[in-house]
N, C-alpha and C. Protein backbone atom coordinates (compact mmCIF):
# COMPACT_ATOMS: atom_id res chain seq x y z
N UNK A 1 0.86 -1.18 0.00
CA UNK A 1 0.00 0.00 0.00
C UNK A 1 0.89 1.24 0.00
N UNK A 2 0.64 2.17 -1.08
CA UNK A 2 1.42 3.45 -0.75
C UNK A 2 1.08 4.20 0.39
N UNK A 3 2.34 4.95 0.50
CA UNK A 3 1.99 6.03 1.16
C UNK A 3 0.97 7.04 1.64
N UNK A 4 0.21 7.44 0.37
CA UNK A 4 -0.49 8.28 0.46
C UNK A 4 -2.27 7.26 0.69
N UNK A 5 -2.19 6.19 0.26
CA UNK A 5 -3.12 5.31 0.54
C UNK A 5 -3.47 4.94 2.05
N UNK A 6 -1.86 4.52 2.62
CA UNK A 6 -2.02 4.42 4.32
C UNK A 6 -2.40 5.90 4.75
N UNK A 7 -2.51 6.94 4.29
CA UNK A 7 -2.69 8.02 5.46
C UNK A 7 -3.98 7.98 4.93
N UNK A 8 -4.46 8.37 3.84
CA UNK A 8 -6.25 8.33 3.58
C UNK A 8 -6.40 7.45 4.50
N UNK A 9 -6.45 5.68 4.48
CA UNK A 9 -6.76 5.21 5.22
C UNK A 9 -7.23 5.22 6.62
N UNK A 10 -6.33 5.93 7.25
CA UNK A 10 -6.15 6.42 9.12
C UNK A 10 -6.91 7.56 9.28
N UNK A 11 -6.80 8.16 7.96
CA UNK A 11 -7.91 9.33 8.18
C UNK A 11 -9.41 8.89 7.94
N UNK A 12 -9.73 8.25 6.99
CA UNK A 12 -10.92 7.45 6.93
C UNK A 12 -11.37 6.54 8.03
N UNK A 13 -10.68 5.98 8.61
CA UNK A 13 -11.01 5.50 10.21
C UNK A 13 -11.20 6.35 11.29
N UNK A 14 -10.79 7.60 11.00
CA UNK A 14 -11.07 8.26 12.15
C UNK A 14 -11.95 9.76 12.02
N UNK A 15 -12.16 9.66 10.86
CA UNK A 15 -12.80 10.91 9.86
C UNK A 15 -14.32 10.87 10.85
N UNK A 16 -15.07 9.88 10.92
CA UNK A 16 -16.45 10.33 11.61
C UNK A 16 -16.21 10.89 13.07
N UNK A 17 -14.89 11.18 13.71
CA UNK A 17 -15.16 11.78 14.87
C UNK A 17 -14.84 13.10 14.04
N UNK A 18 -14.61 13.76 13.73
CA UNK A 18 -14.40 15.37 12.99
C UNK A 18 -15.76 16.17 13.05
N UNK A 19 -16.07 16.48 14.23
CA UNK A 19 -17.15 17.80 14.14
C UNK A 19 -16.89 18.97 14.73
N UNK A 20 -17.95 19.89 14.62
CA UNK A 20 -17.50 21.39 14.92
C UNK A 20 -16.58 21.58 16.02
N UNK A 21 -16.21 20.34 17.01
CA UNK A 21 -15.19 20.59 17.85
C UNK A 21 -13.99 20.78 17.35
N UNK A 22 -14.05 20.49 16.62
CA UNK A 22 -12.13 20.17 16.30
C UNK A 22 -12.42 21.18 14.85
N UNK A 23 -13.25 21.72 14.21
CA UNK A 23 -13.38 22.25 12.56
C UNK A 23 -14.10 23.96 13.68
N UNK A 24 -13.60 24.71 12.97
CA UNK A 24 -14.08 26.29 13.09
C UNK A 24 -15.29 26.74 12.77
N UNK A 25 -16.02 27.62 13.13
CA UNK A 25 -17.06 28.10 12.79
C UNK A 25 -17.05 28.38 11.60
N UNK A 26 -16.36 29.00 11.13
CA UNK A 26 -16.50 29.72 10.02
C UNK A 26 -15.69 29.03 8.36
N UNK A 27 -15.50 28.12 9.04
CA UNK A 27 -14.82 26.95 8.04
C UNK A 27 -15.98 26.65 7.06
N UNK A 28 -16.02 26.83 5.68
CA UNK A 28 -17.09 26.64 4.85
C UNK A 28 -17.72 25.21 5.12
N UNK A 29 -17.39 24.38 5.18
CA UNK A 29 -17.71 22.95 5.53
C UNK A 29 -17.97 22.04 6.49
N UNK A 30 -18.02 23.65 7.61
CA UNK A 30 -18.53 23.29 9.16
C UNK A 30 -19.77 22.48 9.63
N UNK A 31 -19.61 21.59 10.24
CA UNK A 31 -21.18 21.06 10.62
C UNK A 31 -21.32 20.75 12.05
N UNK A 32 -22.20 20.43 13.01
CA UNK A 32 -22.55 20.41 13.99
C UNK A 32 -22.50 18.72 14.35
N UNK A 33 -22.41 18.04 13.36
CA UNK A 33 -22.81 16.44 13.51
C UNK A 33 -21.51 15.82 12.79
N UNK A 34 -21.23 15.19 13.28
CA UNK A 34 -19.78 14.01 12.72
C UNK A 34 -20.36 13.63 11.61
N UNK A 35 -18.92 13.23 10.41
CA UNK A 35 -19.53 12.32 9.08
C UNK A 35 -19.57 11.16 9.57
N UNK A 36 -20.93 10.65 8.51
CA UNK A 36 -21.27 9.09 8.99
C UNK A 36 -19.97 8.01 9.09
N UNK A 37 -19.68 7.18 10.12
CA UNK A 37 -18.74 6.32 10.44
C UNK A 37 -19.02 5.42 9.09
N UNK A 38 -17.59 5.02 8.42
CA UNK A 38 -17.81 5.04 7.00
C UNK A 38 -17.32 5.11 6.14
N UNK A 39 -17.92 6.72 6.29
CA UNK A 39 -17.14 7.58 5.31
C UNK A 39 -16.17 8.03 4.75
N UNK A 40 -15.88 8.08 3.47
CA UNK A 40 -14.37 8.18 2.98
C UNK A 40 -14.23 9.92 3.27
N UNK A 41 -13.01 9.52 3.64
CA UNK A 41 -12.15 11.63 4.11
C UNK A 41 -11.80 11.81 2.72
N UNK A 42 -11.54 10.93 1.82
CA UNK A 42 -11.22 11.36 0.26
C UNK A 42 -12.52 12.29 -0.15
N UNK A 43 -13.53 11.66 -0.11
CA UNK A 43 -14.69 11.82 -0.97
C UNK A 43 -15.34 13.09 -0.21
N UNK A 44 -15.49 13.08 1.22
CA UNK A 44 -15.79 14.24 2.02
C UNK A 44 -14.79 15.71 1.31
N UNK A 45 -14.11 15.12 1.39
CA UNK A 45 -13.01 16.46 1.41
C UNK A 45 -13.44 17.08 0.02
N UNK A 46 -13.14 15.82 -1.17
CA UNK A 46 -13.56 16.36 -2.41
C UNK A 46 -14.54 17.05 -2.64
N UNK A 47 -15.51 16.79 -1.93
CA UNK A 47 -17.17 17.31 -2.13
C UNK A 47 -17.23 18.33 -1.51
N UNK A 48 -16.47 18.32 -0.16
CA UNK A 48 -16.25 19.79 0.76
C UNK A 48 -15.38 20.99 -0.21
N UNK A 49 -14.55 21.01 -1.27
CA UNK A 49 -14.01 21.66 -1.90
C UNK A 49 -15.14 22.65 -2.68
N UNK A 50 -15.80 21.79 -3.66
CA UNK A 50 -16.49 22.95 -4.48
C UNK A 50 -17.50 23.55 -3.71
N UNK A 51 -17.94 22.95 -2.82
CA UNK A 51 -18.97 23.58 -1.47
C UNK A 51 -18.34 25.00 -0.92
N UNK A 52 -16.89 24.48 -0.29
CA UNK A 52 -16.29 25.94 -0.10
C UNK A 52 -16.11 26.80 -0.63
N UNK A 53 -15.93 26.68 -2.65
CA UNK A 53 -15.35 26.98 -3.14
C UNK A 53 -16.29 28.51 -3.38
N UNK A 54 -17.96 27.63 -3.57
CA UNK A 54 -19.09 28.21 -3.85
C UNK A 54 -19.77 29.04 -2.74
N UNK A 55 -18.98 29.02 -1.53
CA UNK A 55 -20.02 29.35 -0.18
C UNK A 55 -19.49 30.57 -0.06
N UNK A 56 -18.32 30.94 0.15
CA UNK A 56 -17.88 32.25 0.60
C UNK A 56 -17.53 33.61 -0.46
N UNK A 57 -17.96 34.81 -0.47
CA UNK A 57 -17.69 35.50 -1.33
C UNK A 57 -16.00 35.74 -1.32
N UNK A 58 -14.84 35.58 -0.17
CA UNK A 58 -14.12 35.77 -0.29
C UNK A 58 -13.10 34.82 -0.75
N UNK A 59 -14.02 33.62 -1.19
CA UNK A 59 -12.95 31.97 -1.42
C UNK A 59 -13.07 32.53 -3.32
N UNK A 60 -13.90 33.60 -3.68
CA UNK A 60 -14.79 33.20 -5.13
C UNK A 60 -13.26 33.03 -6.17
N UNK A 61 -12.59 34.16 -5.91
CA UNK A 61 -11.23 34.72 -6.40
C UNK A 61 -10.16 34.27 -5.69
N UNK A 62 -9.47 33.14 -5.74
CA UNK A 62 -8.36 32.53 -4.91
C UNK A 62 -7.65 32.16 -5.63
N UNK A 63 -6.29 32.24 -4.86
CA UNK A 63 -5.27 30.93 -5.55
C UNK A 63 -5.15 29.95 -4.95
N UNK A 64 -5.46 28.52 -5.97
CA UNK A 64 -5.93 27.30 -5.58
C UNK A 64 -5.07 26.94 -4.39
N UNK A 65 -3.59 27.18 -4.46
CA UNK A 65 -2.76 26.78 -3.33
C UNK A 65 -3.11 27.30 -1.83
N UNK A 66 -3.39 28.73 -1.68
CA UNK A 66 -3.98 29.24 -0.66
C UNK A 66 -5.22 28.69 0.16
N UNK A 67 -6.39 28.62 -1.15
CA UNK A 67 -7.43 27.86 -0.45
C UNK A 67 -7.01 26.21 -0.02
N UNK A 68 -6.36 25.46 -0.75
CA UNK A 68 -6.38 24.34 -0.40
C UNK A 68 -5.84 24.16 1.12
N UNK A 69 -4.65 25.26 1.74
CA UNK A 69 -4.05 25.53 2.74
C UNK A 69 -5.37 25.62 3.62
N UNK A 70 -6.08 26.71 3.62
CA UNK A 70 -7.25 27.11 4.07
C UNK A 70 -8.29 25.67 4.45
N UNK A 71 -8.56 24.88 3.41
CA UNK A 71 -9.56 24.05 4.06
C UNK A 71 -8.90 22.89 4.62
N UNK A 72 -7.59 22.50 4.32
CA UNK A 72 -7.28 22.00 5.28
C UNK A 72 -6.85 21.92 6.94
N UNK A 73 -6.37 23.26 7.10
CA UNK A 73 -6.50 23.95 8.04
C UNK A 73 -8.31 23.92 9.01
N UNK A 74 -8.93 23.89 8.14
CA UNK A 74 -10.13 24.15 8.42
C UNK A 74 -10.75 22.64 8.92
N UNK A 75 -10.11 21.87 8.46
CA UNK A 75 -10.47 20.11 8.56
C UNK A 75 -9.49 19.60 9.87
N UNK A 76 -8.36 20.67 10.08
CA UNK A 76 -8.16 20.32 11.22
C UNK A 76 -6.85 18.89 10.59
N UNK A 77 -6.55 19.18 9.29
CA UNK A 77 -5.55 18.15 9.02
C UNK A 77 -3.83 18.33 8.63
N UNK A 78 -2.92 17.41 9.34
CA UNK A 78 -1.80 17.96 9.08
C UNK A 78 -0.81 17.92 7.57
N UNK A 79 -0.02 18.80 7.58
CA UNK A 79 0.32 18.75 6.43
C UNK A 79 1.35 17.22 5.83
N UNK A 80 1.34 16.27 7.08
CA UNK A 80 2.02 14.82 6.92
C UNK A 80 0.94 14.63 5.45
N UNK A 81 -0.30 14.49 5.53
CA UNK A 81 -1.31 14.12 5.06
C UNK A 81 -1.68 14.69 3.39
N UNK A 82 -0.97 14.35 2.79
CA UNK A 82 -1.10 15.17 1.56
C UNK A 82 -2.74 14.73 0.91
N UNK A 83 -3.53 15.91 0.55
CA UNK A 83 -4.71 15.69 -0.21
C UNK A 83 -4.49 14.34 -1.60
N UNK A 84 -5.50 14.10 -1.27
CA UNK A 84 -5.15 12.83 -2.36
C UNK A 84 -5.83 13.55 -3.77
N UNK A 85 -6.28 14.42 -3.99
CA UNK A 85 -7.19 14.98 -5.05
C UNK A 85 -6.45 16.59 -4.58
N UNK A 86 -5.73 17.69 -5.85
CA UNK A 86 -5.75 18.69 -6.01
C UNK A 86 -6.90 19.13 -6.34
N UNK A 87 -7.53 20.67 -5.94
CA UNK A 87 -8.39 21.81 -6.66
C UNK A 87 -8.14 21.22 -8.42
N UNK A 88 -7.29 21.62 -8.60
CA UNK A 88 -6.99 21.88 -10.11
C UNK A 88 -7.18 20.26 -10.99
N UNK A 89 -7.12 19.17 -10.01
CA UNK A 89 -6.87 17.81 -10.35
C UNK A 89 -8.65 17.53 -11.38
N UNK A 90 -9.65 18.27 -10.60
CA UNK A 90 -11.06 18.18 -10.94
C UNK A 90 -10.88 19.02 -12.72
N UNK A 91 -10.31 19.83 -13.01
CA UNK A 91 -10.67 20.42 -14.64
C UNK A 91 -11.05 19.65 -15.37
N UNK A 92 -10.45 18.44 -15.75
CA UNK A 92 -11.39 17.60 -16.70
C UNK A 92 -12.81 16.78 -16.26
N UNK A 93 -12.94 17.18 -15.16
CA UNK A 93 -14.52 17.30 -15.05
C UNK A 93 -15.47 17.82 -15.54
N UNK A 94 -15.07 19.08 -16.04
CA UNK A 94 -16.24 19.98 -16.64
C UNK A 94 -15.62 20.06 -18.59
N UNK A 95 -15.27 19.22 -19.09
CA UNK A 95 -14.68 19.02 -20.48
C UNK A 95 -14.65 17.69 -20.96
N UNK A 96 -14.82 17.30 -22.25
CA UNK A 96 -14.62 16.18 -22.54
C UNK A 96 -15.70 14.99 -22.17
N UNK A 97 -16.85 15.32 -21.73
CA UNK A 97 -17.79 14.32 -21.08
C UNK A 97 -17.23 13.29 -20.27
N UNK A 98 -16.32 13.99 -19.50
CA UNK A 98 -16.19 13.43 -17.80
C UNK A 98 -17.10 13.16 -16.93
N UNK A 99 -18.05 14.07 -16.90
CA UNK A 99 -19.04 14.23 -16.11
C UNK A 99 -20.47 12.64 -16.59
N UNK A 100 -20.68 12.43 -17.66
CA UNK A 100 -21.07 11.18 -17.89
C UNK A 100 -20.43 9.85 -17.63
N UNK A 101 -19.00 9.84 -18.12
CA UNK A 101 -18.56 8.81 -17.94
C UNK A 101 -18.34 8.88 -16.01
N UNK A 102 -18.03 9.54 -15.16
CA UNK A 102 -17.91 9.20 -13.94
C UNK A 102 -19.03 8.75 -13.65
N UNK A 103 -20.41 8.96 -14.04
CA UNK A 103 -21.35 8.48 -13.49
C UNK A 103 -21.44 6.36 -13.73
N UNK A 104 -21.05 5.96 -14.74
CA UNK A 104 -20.04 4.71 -14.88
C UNK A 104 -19.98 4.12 -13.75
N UNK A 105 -18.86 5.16 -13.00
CA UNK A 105 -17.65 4.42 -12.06
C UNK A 105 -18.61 4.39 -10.40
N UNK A 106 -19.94 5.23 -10.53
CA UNK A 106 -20.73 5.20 -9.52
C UNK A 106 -21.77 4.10 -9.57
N UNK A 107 -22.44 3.59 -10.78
CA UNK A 107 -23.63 2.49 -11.14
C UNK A 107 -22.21 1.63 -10.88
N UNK A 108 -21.31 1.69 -10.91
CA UNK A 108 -20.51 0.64 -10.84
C UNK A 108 -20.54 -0.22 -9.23
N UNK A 109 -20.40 0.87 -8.50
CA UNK A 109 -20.32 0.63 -6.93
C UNK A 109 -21.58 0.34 -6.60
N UNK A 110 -22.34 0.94 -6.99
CA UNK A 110 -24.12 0.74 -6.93
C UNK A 110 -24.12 -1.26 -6.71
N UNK A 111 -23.79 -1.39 -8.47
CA UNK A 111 -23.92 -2.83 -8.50
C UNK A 111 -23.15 -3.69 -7.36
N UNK A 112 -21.87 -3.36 -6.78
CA UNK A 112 -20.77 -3.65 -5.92
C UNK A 112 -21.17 -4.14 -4.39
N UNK A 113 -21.78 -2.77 -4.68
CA UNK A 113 -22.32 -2.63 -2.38
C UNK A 113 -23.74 -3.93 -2.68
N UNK A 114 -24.75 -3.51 -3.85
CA UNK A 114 -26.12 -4.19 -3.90
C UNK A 114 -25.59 -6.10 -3.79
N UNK A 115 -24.26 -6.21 -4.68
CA UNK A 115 -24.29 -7.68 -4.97
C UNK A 115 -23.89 -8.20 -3.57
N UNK A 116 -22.59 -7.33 -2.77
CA UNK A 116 -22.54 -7.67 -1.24
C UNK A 116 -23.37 -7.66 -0.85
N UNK A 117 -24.74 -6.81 -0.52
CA UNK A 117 -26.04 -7.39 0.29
C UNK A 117 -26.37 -8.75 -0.08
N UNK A 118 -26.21 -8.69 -1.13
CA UNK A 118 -27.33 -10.27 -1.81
C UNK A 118 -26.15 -11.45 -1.19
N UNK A 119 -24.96 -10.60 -1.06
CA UNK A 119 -24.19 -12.07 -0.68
C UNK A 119 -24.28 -12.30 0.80
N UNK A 120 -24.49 -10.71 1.59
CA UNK A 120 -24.30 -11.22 3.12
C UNK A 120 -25.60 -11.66 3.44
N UNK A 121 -26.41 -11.19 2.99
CA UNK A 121 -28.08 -12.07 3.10
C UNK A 121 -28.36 -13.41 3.20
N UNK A 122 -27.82 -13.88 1.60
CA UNK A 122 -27.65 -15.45 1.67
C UNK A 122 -26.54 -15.99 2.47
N UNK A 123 -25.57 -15.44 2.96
CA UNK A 123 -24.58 -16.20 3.41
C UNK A 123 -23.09 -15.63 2.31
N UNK A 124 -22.18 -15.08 3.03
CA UNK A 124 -21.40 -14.98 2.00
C UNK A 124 -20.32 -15.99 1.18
N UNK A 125 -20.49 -17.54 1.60
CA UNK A 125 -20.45 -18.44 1.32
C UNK A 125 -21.43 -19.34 0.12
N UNK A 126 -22.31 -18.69 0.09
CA UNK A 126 -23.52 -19.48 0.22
C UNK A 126 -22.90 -20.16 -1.54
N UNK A 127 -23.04 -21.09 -1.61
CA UNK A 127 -22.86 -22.34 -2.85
C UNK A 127 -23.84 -21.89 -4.23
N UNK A 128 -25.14 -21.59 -3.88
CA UNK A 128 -25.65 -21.52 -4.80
C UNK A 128 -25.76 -19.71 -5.40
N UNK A 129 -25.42 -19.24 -4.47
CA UNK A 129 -25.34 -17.22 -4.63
C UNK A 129 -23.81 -17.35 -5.50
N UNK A 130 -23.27 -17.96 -5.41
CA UNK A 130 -21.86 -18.03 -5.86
C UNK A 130 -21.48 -18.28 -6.86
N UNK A 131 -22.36 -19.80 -7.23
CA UNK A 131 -22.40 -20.07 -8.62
C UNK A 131 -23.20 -19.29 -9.69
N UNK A 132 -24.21 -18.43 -8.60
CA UNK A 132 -25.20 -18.00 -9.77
C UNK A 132 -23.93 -16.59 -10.45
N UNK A 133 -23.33 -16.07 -9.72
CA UNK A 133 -22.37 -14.84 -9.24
C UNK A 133 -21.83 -15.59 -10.46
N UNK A 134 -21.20 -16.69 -10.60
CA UNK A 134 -20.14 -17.33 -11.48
C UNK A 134 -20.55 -17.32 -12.88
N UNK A 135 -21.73 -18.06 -12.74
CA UNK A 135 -22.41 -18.12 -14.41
C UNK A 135 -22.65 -16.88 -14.99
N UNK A 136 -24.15 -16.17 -14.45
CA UNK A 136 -24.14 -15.19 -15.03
C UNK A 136 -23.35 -13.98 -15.05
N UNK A 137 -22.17 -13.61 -14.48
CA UNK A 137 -21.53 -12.32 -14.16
C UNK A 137 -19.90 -12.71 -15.21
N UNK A 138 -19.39 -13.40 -14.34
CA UNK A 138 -18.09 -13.84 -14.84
C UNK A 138 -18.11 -14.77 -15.92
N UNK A 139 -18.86 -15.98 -16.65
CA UNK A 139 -18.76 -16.60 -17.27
C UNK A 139 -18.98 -15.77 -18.77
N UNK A 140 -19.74 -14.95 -18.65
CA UNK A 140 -20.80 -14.13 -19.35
C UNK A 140 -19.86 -13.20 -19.80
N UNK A 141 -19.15 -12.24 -18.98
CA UNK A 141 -18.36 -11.19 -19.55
C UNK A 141 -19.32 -10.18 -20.36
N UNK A 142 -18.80 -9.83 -21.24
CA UNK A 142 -19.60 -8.83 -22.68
C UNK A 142 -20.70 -9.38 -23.52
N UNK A 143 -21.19 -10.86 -22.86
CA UNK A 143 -21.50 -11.55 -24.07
C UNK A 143 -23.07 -10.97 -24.28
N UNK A 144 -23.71 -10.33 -23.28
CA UNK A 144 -25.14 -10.16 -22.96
C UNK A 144 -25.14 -8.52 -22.01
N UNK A 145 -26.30 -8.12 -22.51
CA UNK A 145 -26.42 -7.01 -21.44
C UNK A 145 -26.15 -6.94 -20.51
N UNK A 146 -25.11 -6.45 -19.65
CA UNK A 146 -24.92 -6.08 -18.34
C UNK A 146 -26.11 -6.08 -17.26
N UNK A 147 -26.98 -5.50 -17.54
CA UNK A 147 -28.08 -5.48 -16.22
C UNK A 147 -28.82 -6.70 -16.81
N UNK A 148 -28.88 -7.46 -17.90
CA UNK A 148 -29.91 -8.33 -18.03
C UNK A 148 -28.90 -9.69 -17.22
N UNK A 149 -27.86 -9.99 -17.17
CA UNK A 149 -26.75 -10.83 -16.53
C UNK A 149 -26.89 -10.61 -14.98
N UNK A 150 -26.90 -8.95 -14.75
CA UNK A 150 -27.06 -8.81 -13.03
C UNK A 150 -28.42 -9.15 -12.29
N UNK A 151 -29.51 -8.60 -12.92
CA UNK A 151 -30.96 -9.02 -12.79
C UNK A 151 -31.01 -10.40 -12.82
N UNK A 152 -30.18 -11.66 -13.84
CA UNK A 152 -30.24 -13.05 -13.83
C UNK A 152 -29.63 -13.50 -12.52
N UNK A 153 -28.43 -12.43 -11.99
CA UNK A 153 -27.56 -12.94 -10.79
C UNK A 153 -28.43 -12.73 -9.29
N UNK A 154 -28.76 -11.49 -9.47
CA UNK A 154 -29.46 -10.78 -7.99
C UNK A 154 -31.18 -11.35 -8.04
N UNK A 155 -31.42 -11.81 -8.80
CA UNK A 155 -33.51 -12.05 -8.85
C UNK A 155 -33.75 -11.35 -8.73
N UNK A 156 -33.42 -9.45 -8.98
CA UNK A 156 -34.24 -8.21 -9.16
C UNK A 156 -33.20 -7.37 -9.46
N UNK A 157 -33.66 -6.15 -9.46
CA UNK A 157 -33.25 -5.41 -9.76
C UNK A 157 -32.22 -4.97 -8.87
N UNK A 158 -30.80 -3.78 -9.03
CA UNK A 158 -30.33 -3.23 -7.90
C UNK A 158 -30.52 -2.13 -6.92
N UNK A 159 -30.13 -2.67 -5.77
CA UNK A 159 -30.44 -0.90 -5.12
C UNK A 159 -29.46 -0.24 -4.80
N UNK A 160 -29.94 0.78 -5.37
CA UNK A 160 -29.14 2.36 -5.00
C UNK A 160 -28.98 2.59 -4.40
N UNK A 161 -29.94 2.37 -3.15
CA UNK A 161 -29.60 2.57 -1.65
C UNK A 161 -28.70 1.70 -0.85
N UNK A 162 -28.12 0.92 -1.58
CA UNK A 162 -26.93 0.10 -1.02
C UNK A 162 -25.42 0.76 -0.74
N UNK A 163 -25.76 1.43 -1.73
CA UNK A 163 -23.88 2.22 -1.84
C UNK A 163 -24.81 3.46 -0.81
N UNK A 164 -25.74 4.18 -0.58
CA UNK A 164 -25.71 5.06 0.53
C UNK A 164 -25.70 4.03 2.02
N UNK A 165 -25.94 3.34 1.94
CA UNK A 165 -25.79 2.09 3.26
C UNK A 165 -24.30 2.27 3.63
N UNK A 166 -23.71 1.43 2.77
CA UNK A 166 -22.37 0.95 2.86
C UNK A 166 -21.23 2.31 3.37
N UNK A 167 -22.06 3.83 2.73
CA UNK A 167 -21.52 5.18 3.04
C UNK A 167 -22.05 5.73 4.13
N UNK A 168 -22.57 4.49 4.66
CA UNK A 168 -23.31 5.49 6.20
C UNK A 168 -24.23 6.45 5.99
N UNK A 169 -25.42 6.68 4.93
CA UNK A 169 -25.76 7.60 5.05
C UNK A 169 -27.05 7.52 4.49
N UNK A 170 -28.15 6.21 4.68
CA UNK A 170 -29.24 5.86 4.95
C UNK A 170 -29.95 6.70 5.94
């Protein structure tokens, strides 16, 4: 595991105690309630960026290096801890139909967290959840629609509300 993987990590284990005790009032991304135990400090932080970016009239005009100083400061995190995502790292988000294809990499996890329910339900052992997992998913590959293969694997449809489960935030 790299470097920068083990510190996300330690911060992601310890990220749901982080509330207005330890974060400033006036920190754009201040809240009164801890993030759900869970939760990735990657994905918080990322999402806390354009939030800040958008909240304060005095963040509107910045240099990215300054603010990034700023909300980390504001998160209460040391500089051991390098951001795993720059400000500037997001630009091809808004170009190139980034913004479609990430949605991809989210139905992706959707399917991910939903097929772990179906497995811890039955048993995550279970012989026959496994094989069905085998035939239709892996045996299958490209050969057939994707959701018509997952619908054959799961006996319904997926839920969406699985990946907010799995994120604490049901």
């Amino acid at each position: 595991m790299t470097t920068e993987l083990t510190a996300a990590s330690i911060l992601d284990m310890r990220w749901h105690e982080l509330t207005s005790v330890y974060v400033p009032a006036d920190c754009p991304f201040a809240s009164e309630s801890p993030a759900p135990e869970g939760a990735e400090a990657a994905v918080l932080m990322t999402g806390g960026k354009p939030v800040a970016l958008g909240s304060s009239p005095e963040l509107r005009v910045i240099d990215p290096s300054a603010f990034e100083s700023y909300v980390m400061e504001c998160a209460g995190l040391i500089d051991e801890i390098i951001p795993r995502y720059r400000t500037t790292y997001f630009n091809h988000i808004f170009n190139g139909g980034y913004n479609a294809g990430y949605y991809s990499y989210l139905w992706a996890e959707v399917l991910d967290k939903d097929a772990f329910e179906f497995f811890k339900s039955k048993g995550i052992f279970n012989r026959d959840v496994s094989m069905s997992y085998r035939r239709n998913i892996l045996e299958k590959g490209g050969s057939e629609d994707p959701m018509v293969l997952y619908r054959r694997f799961r006996g319904s449809e997926p839920d969406p509300a699985a990946l907010l489960r799995a994120r604490g935030l049901d």
